[in-house]
N, C-alpha and C. Protein backbone atom coordinates (compact mmCIF):
# COMPACT_ATOMS: atom_id res chain seq x y z
N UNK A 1 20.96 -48.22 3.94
CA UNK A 1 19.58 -47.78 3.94
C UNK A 1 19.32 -46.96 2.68
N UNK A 2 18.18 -47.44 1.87
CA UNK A 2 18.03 -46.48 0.64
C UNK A 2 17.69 -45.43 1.01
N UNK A 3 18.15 -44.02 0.27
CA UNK A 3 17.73 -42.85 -0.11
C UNK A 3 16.10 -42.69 -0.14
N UNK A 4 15.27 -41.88 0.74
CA UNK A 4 13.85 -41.47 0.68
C UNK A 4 13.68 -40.58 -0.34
N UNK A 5 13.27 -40.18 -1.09
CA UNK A 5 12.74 -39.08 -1.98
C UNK A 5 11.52 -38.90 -2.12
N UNK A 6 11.30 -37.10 -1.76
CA UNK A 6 9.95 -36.85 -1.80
C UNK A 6 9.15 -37.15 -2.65
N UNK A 7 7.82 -37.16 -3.03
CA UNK A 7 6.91 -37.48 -3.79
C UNK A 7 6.84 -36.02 -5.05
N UNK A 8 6.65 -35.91 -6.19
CA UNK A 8 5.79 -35.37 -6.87
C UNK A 8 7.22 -34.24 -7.46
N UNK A 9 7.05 -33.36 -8.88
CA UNK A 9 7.83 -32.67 -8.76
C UNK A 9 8.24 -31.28 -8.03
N UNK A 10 7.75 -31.12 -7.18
CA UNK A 10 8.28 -30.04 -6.16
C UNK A 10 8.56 -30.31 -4.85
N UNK A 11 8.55 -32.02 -4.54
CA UNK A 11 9.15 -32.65 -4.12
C UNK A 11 10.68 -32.94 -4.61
N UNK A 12 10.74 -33.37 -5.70
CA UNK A 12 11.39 -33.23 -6.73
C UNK A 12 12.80 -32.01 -6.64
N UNK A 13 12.30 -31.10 -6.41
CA UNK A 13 12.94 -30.10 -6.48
C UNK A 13 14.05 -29.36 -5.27
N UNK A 14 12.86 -29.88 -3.86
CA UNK A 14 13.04 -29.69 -2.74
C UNK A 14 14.25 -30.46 -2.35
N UNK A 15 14.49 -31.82 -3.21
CA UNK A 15 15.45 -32.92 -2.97
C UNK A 15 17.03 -32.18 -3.43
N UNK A 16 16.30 -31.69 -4.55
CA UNK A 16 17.93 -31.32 -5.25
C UNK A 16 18.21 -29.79 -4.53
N UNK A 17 17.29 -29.14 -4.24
CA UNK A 17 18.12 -28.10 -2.92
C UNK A 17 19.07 -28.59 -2.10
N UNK A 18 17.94 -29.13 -1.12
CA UNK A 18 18.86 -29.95 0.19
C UNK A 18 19.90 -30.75 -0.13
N UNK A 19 19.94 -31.23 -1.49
CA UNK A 19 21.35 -32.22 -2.26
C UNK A 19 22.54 -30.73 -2.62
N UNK A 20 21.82 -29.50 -3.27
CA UNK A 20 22.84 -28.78 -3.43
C UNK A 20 23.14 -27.82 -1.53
N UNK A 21 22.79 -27.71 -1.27
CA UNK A 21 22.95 -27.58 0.42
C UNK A 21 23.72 -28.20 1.35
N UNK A 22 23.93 -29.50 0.71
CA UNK A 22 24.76 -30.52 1.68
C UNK A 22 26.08 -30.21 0.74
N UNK A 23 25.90 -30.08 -0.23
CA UNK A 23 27.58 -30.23 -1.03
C UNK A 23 28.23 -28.54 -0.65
N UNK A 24 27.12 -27.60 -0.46
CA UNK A 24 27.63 -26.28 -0.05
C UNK A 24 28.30 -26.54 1.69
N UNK A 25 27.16 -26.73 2.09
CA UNK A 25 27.96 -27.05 3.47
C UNK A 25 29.31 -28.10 3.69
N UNK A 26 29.48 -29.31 2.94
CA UNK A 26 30.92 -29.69 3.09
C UNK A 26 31.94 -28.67 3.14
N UNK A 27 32.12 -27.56 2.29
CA UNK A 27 32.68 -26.72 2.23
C UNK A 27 32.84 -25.40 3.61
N UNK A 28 31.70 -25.13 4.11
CA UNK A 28 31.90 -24.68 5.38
C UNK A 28 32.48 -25.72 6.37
N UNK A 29 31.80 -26.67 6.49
CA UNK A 29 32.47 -27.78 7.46
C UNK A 29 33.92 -27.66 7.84
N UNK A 30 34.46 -27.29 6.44
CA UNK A 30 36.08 -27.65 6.25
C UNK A 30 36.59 -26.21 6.54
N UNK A 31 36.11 -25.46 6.79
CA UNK A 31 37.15 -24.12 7.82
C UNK A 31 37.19 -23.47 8.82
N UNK A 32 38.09 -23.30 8.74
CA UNK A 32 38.77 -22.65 10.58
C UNK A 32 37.71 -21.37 10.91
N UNK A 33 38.01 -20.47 11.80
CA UNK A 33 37.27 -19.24 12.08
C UNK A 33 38.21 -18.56 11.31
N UNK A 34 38.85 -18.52 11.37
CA UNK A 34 40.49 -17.31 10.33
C UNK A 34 39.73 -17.74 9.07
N UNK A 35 39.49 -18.41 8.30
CA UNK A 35 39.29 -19.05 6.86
C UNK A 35 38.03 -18.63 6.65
N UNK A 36 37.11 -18.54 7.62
CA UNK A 36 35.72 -18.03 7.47
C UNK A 36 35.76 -16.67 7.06
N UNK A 37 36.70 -15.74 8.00
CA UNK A 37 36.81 -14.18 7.81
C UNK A 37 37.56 -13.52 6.40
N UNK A 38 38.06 -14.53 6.49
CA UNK A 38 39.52 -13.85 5.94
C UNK A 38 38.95 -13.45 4.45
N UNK A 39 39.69 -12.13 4.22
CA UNK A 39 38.54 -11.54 2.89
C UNK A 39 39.73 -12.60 1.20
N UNK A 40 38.96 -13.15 0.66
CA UNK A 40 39.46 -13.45 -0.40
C UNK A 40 39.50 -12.85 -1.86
N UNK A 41 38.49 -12.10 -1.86
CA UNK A 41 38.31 -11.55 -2.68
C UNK A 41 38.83 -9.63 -2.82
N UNK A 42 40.06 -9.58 -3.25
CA UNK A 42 40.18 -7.77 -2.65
C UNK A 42 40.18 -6.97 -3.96
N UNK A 43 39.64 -8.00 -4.89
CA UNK A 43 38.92 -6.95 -6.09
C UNK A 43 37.76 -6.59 -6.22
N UNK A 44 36.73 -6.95 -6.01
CA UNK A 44 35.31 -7.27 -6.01
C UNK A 44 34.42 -6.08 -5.42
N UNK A 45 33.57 -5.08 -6.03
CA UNK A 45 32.89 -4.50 -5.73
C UNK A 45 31.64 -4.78 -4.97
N UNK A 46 31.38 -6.01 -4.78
CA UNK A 46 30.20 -6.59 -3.82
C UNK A 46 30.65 -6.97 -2.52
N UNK A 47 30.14 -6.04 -1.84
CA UNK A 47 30.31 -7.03 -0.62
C UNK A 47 29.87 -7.97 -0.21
N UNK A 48 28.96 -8.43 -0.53
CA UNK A 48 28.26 -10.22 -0.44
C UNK A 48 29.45 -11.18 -0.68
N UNK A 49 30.39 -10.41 -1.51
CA UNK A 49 31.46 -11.77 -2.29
C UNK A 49 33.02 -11.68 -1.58
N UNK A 50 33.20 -10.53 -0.24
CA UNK A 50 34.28 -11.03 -0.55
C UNK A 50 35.03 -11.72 0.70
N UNK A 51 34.48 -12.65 1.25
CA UNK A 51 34.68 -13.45 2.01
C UNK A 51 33.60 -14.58 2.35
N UNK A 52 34.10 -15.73 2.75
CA UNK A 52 33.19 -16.85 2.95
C UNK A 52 32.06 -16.08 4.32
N UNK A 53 32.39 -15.81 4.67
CA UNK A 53 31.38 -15.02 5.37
C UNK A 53 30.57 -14.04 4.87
N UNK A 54 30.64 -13.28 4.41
CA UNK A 54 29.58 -12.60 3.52
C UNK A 54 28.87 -13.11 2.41
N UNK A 55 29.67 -14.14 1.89
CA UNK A 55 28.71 -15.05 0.44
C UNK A 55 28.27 -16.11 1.80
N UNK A 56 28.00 -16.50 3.06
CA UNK A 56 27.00 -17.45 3.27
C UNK A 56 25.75 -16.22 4.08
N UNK A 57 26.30 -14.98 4.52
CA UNK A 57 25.12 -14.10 4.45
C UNK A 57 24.28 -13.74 3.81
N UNK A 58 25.01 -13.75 2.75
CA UNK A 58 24.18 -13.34 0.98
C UNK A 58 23.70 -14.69 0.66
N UNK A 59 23.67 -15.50 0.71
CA UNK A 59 23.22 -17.01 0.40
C UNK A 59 22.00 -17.01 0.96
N UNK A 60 22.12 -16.77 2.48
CA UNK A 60 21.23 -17.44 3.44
C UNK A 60 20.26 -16.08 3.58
N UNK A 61 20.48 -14.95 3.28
CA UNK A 61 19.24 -13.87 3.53
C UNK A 61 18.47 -14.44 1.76
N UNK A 62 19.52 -14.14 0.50
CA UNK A 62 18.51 -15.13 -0.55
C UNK A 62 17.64 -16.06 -0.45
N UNK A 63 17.58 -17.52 0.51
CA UNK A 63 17.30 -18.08 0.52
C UNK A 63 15.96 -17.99 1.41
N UNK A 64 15.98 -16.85 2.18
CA UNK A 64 15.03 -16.22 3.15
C UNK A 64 13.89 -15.62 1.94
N UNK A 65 14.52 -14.92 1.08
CA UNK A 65 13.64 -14.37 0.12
C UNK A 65 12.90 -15.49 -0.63
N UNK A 66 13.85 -16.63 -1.03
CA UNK A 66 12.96 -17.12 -2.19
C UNK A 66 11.83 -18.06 -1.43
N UNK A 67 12.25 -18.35 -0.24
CA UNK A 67 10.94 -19.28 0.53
C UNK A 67 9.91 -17.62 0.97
N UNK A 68 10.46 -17.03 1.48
CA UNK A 68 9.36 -15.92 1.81
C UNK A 68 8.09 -15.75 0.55
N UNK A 69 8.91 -15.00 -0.94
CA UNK A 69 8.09 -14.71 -1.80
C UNK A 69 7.07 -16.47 -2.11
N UNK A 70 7.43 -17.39 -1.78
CA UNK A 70 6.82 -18.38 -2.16
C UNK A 70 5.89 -18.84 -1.52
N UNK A 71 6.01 -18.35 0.29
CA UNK A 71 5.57 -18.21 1.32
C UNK A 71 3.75 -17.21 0.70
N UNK A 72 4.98 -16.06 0.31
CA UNK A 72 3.62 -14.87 -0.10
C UNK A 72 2.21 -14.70 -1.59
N UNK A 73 3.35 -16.19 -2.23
CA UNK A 73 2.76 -16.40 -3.79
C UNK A 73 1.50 -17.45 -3.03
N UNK A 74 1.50 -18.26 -1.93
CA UNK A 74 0.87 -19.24 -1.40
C UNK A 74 0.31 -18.77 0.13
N UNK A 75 -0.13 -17.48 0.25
CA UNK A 75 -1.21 -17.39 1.70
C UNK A 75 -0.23 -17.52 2.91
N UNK A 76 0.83 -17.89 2.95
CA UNK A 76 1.12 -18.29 4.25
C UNK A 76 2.05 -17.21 4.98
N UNK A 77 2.68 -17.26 6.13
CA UNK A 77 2.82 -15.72 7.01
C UNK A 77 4.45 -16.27 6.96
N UNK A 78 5.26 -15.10 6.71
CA UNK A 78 6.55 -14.66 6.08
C UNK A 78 7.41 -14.85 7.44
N UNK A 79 8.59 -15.57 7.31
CA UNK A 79 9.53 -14.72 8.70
C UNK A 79 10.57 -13.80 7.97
N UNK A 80 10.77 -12.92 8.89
CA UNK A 80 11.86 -11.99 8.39
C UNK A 80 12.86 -11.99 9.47
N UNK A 81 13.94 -13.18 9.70
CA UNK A 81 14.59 -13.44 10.60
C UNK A 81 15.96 -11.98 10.56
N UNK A 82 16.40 -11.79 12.14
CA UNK A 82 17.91 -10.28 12.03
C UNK A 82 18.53 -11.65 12.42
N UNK A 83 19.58 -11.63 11.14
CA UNK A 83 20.99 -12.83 12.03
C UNK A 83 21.98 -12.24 11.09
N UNK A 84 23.09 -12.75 11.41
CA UNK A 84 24.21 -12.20 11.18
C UNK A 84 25.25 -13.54 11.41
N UNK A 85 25.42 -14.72 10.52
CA UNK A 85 26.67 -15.17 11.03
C UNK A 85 28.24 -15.03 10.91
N UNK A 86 28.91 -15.71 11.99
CA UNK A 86 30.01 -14.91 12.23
C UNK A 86 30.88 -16.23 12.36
N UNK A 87 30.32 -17.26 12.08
CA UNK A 87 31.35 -18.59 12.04
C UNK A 87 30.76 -19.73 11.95
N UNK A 88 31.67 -20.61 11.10
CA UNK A 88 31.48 -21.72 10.49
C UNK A 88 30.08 -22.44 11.27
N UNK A 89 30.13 -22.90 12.42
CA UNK A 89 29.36 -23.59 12.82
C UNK A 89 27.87 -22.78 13.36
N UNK A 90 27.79 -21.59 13.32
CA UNK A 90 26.84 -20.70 12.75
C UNK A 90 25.98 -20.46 11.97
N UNK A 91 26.99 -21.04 10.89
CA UNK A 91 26.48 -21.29 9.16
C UNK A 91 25.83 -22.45 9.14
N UNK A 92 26.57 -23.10 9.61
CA UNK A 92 25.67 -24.80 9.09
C UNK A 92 24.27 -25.23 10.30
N UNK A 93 24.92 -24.65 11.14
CA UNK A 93 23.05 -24.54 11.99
C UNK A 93 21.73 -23.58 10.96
N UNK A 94 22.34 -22.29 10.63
CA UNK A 94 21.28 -21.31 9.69
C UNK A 94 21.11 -22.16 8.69
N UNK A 95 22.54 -22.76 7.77
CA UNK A 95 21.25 -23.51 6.62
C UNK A 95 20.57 -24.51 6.83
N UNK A 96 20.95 -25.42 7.96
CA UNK A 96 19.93 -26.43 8.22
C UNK A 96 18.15 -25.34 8.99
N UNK A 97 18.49 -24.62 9.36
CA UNK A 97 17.11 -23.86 9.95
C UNK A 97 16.47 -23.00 8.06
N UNK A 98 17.37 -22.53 7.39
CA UNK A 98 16.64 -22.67 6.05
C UNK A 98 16.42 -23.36 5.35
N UNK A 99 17.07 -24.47 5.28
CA UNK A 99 16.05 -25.74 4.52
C UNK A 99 14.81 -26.09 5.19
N UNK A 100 14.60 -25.95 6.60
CA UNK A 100 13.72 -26.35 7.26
C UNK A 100 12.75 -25.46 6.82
N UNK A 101 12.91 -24.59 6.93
CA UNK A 101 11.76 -23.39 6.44
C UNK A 101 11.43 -23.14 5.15
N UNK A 102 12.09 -23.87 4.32
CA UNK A 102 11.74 -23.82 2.83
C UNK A 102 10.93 -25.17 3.23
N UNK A 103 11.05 -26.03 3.59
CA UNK A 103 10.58 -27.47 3.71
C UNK A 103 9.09 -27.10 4.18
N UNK A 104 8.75 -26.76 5.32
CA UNK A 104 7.76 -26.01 5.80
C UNK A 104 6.82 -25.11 4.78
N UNK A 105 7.59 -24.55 4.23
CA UNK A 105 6.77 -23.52 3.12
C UNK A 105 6.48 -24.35 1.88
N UNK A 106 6.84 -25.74 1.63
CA UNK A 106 6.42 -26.63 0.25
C UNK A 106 5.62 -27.71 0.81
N UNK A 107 5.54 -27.67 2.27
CA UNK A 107 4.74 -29.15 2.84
C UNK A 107 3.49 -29.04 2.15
N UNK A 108 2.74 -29.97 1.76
CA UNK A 108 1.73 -30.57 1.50
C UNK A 108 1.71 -30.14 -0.65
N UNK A 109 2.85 -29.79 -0.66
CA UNK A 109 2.41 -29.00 -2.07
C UNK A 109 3.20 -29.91 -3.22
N UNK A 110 4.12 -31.01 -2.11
CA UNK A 110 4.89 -32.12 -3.36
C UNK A 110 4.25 -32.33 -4.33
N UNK A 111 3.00 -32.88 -4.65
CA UNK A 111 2.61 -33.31 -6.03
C UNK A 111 1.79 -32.56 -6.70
N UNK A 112 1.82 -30.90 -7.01
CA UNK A 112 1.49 -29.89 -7.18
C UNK A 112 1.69 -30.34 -9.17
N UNK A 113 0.47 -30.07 -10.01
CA UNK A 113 0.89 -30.44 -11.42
C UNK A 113 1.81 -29.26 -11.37
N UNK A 114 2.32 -30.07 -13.25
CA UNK A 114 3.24 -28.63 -13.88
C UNK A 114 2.35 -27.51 -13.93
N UNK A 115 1.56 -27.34 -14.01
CA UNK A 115 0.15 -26.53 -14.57
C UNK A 115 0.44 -25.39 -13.15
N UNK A 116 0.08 -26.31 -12.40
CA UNK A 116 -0.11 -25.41 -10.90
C UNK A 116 1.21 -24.97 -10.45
N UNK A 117 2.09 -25.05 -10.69
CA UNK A 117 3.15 -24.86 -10.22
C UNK A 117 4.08 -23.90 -11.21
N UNK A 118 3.41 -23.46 -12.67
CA UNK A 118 3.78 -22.73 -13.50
C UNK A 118 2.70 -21.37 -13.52
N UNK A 119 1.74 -22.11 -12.66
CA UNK A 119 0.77 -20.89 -12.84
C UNK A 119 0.23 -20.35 -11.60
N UNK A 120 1.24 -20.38 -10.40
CA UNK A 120 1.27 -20.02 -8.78
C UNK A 120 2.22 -19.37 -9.41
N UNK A 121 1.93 -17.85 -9.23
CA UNK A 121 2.80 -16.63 -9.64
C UNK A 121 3.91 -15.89 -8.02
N UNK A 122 4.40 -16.25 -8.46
CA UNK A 122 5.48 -15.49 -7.60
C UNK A 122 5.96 -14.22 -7.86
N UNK A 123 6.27 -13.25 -7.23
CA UNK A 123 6.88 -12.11 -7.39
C UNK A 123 8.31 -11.84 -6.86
N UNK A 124 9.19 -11.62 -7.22
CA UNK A 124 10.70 -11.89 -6.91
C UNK A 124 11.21 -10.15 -5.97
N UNK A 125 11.69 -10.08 -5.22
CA UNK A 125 12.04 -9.40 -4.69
C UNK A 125 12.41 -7.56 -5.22
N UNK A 126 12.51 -7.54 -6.75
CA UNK A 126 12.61 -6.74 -7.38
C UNK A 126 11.83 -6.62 -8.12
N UNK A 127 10.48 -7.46 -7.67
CA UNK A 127 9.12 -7.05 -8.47
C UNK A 127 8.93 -7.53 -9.67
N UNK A 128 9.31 -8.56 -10.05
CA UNK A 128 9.52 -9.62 -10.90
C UNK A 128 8.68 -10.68 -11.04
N UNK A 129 7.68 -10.39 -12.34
CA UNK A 129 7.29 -11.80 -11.73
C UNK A 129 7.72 -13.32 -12.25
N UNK A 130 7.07 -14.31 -11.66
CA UNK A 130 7.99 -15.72 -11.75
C UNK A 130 7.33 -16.37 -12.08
N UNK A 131 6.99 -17.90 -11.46
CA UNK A 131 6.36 -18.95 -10.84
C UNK A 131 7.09 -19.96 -9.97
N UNK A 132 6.22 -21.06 -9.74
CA UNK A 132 7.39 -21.32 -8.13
C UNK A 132 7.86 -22.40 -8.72
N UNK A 133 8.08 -23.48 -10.29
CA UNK A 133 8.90 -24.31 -10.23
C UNK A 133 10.44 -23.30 -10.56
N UNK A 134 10.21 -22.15 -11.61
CA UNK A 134 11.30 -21.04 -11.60
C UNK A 134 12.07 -20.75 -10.74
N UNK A 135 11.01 -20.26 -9.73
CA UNK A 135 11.69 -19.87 -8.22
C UNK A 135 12.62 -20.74 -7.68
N UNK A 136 11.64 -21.80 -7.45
CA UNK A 136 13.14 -23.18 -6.73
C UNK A 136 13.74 -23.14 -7.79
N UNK A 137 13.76 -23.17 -9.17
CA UNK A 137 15.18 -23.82 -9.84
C UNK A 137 16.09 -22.42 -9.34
N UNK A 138 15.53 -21.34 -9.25
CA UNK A 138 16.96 -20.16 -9.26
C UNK A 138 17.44 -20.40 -7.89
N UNK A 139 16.66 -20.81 -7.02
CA UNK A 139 16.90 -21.35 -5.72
C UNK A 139 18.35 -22.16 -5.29
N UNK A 140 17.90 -23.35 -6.24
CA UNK A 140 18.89 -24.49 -6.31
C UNK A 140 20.30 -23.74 -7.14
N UNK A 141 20.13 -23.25 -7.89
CA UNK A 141 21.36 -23.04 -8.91
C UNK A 141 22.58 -21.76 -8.27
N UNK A 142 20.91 -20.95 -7.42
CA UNK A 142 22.12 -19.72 -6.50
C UNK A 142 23.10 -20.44 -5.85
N UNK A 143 22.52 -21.90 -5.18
CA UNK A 143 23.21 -22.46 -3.91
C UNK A 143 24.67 -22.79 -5.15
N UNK A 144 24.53 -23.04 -6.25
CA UNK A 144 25.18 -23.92 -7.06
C UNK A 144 26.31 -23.05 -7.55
N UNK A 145 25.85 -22.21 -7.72
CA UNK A 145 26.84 -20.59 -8.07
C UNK A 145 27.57 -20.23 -7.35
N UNK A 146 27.56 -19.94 -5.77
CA UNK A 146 27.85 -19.69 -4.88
C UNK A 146 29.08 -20.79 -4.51
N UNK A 147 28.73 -22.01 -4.05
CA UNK A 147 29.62 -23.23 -3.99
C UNK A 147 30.74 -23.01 -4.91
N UNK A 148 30.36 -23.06 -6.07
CA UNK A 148 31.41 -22.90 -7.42
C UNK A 148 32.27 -21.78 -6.80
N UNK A 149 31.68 -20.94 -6.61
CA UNK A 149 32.68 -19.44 -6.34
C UNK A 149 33.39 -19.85 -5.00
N UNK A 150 33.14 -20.16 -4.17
CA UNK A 150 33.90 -20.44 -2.97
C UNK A 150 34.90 -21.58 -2.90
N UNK A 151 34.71 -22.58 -3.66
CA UNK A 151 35.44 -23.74 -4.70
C UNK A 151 36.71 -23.24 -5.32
N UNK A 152 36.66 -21.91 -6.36
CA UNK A 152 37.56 -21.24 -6.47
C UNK A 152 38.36 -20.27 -5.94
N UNK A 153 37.70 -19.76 -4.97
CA UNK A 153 38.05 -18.39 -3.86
C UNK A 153 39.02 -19.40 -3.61
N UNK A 154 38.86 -20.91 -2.72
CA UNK A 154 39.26 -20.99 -1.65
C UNK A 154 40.71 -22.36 -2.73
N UNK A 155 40.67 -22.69 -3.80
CA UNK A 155 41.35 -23.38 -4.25
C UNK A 155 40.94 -24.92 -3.99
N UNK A 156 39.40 -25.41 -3.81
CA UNK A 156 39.14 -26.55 -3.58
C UNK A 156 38.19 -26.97 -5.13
């Protein structure tokens, strides 16, 4: 069955999330509850980084932000979900419920020009401002950063 792809470029964009999303999640797929916890990192001054569990907390509250502010650059009403996951199959239910909600927050906006989509101002969490093809690309590339780092944490 061929591949569907959304229409327009922020359709466009939405594709290569959920494409970098699925290659992040293979990687949860593939560990135990011990492998989830277990701290890998015991140099690291962030705590977001030093276990697969805290980089998919830090992933997935990011990913809350960048659909929220995009949510807030475009009229529409914000969730500010309390979760906390605590294991693998935890994880891959939350990012499928955040793609959904990024999906939700770009419906009807796939074939949005470059124009409109460079000039729908976003404000970034540290008061920054953006626009929303920006936004999704830092979107896509966090997921991309993150993967990479857990790729190496974990020796895959």
């Amino acid at each position: 069955m061929p591949k569907s792809f959304r229409e327009g470029a922020v359709g466009a964009l939405m594709d290569e999330y959920e494409r970098a999303s699925v290659d992040f999640k293979k990687i949860i797929a593939s560990l135990s509850q011990s492998g989830f916890v277990k701290i890998l990192d015991l140099v690291t001054t962030d705590e977001d980084c030093r276990s697969v569990q805290t980089i998919i907390n830090h992933v997935i509250r990011s990913r809350y932000g960048y659909a929220n502010s995009i949510r807030k650059a475009t009229n529409q009403v914000e969730k500010k979900p309390d979760y906390s996951v605590a294991a693998p199959g935890e994880a891959l239910a939350d990012f499928d419920k955040m793609l959904k909600y990024t999906e939700e927050t770009l419906e009807g906006r796939w074939k949005m020009t470059y124009d409109e989509t460079i000039h729908t101002e976003v404000i970034t969490s540290d008061g920054t401002k953006s626009n929303l093809e920006a936004r999704l690309e830092h979107a896509i590339v966090h997921i991309l950063r993150h993967r990479r780092q857990l790729e190496k944490l974990l020796g895959i």
